[in-house]
N, C-alpha and C. Protein backbone atom coordinates (compact mmCIF):
# COMPACT_ATOMS: atom_id res chain seq x y z
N UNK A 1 -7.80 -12.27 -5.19
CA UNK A 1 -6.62 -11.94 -4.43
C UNK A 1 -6.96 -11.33 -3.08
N UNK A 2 -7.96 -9.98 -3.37
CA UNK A 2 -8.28 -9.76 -1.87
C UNK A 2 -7.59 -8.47 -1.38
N UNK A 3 -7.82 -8.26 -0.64
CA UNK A 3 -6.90 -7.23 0.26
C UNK A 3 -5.63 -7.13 0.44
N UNK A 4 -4.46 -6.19 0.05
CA UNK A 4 -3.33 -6.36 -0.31
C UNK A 4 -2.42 -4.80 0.45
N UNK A 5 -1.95 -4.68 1.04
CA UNK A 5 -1.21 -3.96 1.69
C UNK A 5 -0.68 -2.94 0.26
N UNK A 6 -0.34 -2.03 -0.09
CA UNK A 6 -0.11 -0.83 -0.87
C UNK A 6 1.13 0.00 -0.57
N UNK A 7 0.50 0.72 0.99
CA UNK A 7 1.98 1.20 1.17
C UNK A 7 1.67 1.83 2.47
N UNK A 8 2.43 2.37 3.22
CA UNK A 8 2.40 2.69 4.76
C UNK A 8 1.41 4.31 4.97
N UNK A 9 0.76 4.16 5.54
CA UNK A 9 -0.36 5.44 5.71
C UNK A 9 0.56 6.48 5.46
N UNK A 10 2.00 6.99 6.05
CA UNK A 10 3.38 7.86 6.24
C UNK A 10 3.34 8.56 5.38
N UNK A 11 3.52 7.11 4.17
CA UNK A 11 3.73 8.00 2.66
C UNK A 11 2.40 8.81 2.11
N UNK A 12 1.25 8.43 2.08
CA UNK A 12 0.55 9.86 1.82
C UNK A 12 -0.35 10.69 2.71
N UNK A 13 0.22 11.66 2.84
CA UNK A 13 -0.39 12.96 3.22
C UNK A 13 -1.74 12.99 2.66
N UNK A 14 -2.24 14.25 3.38
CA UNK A 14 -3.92 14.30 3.08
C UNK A 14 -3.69 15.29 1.89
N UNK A 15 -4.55 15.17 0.86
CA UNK A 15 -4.38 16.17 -0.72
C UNK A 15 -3.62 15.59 -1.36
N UNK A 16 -2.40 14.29 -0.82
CA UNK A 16 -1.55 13.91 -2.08
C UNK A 16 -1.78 12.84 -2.88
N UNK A 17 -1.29 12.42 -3.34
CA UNK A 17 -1.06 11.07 -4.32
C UNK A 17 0.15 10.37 -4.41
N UNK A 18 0.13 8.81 -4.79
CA UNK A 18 1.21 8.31 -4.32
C UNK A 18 0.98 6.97 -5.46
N UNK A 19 1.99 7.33 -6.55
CA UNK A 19 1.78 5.67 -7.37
C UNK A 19 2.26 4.31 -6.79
N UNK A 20 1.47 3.77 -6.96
CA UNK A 20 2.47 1.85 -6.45
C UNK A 20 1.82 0.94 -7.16
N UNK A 21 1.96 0.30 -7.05
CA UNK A 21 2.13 -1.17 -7.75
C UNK A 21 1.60 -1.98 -6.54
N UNK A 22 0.71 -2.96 -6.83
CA UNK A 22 -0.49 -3.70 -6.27
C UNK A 22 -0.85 -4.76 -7.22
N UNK A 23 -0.06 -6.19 -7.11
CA UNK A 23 -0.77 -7.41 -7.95
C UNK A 23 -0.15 -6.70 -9.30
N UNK A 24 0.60 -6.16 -9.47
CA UNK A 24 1.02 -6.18 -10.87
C UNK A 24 0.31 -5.11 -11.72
N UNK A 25 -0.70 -4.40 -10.89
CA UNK A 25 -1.34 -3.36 -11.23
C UNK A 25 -0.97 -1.77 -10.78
N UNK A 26 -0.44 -0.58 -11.78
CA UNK A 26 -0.33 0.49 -11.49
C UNK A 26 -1.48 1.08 -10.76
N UNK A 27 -1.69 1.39 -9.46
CA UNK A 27 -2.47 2.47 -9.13
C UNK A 27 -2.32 3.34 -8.42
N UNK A 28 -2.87 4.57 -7.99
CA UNK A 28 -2.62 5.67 -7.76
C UNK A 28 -3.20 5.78 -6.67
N UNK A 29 -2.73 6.19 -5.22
CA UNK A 29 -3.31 6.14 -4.06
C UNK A 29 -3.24 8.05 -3.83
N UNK A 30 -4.45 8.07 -3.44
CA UNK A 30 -4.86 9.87 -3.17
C UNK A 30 -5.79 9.80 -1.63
N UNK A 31 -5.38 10.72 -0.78
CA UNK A 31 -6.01 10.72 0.56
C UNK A 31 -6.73 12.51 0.66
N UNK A 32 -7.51 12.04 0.79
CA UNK A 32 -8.60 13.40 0.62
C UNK A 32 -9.59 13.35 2.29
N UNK A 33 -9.02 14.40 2.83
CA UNK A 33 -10.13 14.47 3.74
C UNK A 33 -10.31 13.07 4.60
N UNK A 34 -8.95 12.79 4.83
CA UNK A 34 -8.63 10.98 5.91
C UNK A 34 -9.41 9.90 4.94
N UNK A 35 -9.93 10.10 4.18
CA UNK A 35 -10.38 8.74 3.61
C UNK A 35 -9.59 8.65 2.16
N UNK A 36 -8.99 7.25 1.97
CA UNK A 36 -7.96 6.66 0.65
C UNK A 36 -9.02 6.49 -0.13
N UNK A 37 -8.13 6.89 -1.26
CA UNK A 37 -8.92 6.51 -3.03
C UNK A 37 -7.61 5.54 -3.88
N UNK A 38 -8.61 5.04 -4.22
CA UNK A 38 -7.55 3.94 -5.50
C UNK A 38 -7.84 4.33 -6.72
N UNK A 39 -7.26 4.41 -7.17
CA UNK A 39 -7.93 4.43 -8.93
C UNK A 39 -6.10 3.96 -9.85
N UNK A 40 -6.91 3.42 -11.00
CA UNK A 40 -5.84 3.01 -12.06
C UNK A 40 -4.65 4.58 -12.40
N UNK A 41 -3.52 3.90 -12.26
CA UNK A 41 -2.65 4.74 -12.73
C UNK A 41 -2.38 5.34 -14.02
N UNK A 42 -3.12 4.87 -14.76
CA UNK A 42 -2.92 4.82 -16.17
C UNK A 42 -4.17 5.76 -16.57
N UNK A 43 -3.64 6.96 -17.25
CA UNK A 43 -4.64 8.17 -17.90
C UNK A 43 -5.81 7.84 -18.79
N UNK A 44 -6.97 7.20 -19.24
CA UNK A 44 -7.59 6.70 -20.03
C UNK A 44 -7.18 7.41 -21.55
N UNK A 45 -6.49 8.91 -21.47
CA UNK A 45 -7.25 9.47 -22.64
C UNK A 45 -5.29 9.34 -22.96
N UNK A 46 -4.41 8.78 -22.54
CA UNK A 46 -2.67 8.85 -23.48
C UNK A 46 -1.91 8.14 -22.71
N UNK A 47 -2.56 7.20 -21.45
CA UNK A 47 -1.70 6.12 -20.58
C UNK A 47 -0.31 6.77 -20.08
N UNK A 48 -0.95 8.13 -19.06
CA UNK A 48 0.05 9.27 -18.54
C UNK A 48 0.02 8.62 -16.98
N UNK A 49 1.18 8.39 -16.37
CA UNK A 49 0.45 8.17 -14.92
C UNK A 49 0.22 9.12 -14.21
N UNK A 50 -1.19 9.00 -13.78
CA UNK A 50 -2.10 9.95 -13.27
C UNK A 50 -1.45 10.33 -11.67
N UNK A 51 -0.73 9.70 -11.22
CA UNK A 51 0.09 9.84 -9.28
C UNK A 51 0.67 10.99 -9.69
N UNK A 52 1.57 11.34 -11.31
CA UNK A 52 1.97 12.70 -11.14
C UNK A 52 1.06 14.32 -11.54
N UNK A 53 -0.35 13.79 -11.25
CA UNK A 53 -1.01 14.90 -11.66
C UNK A 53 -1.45 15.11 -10.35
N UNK A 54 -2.44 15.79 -10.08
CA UNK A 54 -3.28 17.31 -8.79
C UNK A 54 -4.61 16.62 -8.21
N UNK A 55 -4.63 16.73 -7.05
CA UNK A 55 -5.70 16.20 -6.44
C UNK A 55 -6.29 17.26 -6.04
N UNK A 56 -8.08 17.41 -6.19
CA UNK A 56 -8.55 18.61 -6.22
C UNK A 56 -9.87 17.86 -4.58
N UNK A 57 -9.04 18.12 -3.59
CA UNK A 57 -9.70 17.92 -2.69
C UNK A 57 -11.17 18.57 -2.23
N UNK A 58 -11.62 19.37 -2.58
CA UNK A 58 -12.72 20.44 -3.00
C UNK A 58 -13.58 19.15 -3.63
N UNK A 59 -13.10 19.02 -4.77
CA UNK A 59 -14.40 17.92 -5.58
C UNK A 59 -14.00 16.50 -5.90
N UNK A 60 -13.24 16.01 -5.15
CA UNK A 60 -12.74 14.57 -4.85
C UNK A 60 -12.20 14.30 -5.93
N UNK A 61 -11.54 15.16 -6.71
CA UNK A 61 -10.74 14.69 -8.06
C UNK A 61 -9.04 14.51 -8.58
N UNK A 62 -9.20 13.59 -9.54
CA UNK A 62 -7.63 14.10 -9.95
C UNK A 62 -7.68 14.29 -11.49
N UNK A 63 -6.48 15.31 -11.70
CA UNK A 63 -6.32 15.82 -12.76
C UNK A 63 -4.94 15.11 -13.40
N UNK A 64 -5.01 14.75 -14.89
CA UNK A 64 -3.46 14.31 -15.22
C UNK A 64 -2.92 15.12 -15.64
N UNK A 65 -1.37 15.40 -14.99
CA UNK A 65 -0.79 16.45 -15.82
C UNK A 65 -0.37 16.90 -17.09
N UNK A 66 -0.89 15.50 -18.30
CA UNK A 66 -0.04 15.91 -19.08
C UNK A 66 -1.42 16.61 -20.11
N UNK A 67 -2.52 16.63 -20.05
CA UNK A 67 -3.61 17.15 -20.73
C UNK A 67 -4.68 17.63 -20.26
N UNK A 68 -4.94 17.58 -19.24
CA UNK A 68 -5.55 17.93 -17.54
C UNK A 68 -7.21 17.51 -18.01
N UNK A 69 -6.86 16.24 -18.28
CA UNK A 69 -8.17 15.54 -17.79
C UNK A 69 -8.57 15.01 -16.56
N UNK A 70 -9.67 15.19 -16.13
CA UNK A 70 -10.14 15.13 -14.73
C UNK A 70 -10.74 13.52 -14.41
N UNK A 71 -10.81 13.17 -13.16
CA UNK A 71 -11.49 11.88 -12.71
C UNK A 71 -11.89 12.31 -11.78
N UNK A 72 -12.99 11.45 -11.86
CA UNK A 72 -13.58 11.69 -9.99
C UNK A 72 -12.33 10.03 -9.08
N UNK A 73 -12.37 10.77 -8.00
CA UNK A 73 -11.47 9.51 -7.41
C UNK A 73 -12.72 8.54 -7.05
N UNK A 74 -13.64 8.64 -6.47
CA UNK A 74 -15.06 7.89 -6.16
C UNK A 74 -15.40 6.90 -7.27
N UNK A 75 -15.67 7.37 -8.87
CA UNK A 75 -15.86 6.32 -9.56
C UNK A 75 -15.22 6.15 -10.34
N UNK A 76 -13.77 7.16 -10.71
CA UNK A 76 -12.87 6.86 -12.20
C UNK A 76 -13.72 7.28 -13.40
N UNK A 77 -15.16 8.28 -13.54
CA UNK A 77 -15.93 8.90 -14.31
C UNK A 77 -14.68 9.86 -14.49
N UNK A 78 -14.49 9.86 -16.20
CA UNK A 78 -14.18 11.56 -16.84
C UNK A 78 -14.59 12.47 -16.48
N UNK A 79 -14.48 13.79 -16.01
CA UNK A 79 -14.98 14.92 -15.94
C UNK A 79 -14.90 16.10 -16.76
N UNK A 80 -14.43 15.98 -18.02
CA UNK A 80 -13.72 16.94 -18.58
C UNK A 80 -13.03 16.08 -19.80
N UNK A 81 -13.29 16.30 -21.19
CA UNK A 81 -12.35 15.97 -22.58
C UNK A 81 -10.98 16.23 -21.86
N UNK A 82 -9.99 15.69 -22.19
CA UNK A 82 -9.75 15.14 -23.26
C UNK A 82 -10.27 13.72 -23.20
N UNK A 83 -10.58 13.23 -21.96
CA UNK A 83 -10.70 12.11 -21.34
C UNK A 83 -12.23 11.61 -21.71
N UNK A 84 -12.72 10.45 -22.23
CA UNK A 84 -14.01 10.08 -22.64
C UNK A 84 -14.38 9.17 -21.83
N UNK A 85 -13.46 8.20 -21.19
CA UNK A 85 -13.40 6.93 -20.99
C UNK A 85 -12.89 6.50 -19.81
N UNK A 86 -14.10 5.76 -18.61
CA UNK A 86 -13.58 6.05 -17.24
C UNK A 86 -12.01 5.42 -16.95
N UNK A 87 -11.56 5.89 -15.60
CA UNK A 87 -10.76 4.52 -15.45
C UNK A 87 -10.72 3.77 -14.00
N UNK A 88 -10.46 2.37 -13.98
CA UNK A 88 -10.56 1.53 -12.68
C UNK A 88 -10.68 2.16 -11.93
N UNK A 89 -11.38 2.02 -10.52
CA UNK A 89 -10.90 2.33 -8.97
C UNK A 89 -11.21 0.59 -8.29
N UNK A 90 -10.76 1.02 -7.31
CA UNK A 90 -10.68 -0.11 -6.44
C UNK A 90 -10.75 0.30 -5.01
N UNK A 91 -11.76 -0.68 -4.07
CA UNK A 91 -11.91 -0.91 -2.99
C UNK A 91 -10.60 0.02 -2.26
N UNK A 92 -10.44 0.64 -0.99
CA UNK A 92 -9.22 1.02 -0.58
C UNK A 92 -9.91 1.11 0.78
N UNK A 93 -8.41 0.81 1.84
CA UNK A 93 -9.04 1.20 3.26
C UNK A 93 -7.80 1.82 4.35
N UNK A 94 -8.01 2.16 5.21
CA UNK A 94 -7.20 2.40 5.92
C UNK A 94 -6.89 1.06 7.41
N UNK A 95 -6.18 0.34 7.44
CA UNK A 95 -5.89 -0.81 8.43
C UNK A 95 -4.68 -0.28 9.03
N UNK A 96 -4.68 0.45 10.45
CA UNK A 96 -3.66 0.41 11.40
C UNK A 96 -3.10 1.45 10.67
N UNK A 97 -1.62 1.30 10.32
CA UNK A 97 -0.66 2.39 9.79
C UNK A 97 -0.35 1.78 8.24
N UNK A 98 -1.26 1.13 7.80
CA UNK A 98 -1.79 0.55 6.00
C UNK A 98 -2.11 1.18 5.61
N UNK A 99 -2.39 1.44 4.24
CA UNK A 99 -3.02 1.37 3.13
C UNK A 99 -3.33 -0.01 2.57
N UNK A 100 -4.87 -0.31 2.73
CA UNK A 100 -4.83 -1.56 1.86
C UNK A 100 -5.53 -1.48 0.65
N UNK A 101 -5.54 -2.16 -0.26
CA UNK A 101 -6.30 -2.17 -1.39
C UNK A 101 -6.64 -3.10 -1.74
N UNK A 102 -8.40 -3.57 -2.45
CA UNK A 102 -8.60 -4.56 -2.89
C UNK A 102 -8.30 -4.69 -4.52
N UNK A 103 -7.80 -5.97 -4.16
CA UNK A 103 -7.81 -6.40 -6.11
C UNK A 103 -8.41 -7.46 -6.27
N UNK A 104 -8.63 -7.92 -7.77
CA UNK A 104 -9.33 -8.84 -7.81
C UNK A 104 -8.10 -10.15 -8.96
């Protein structure tokens, strides 16, 4: 598929998160320090979406709110039980006043 437009730079702020939908895929857009992260929306460890949990700009992470398992946004590695089991990230960039994301 390729490179796919996400959502307008506007909508996220630096430290936040922002769920959308991409190819039919939930993911979670987080801007840390001007550079976008993608990662799967979906919690590995109870399929919580992770856009409404905490971005820990300090150590490039997000936390889900409903059991506060950690990810790194970089590789979707667990950081912390409850969570065992990484989840997706994907390619992400900044184009003009974009967010783009790669899918496959």
């Amino acid at each position: 598929m390729g490179w796919i437009r996400a959502a307008a730079l506007s909508e996220l702020s630096d430290g936040a998160v922002l769920g959308v939908e991409v190819a039919g895929r939930r993911i979670a857009l987080a801007r840390v320090d001007g550079e976008v992260y993608a990662i799967s929306d979906v919690c590995s460890h109870r399929d919580f979406p992770l856009s409404v949990g905490e971005v820990d700009a300090g150590e490039c992470t997000i936390t889900c709110e409903w059991h506060g398992a950690a990810f790194s946004l970089r590789t979707g590695e667990p950081l912390c039980p409850p969570a065992f089991r990484p989840v997706p990230v994907f390619p992400a960039r900044i184009e003009g006043a974009d967010v783009m994301v790669e899918v496959e």
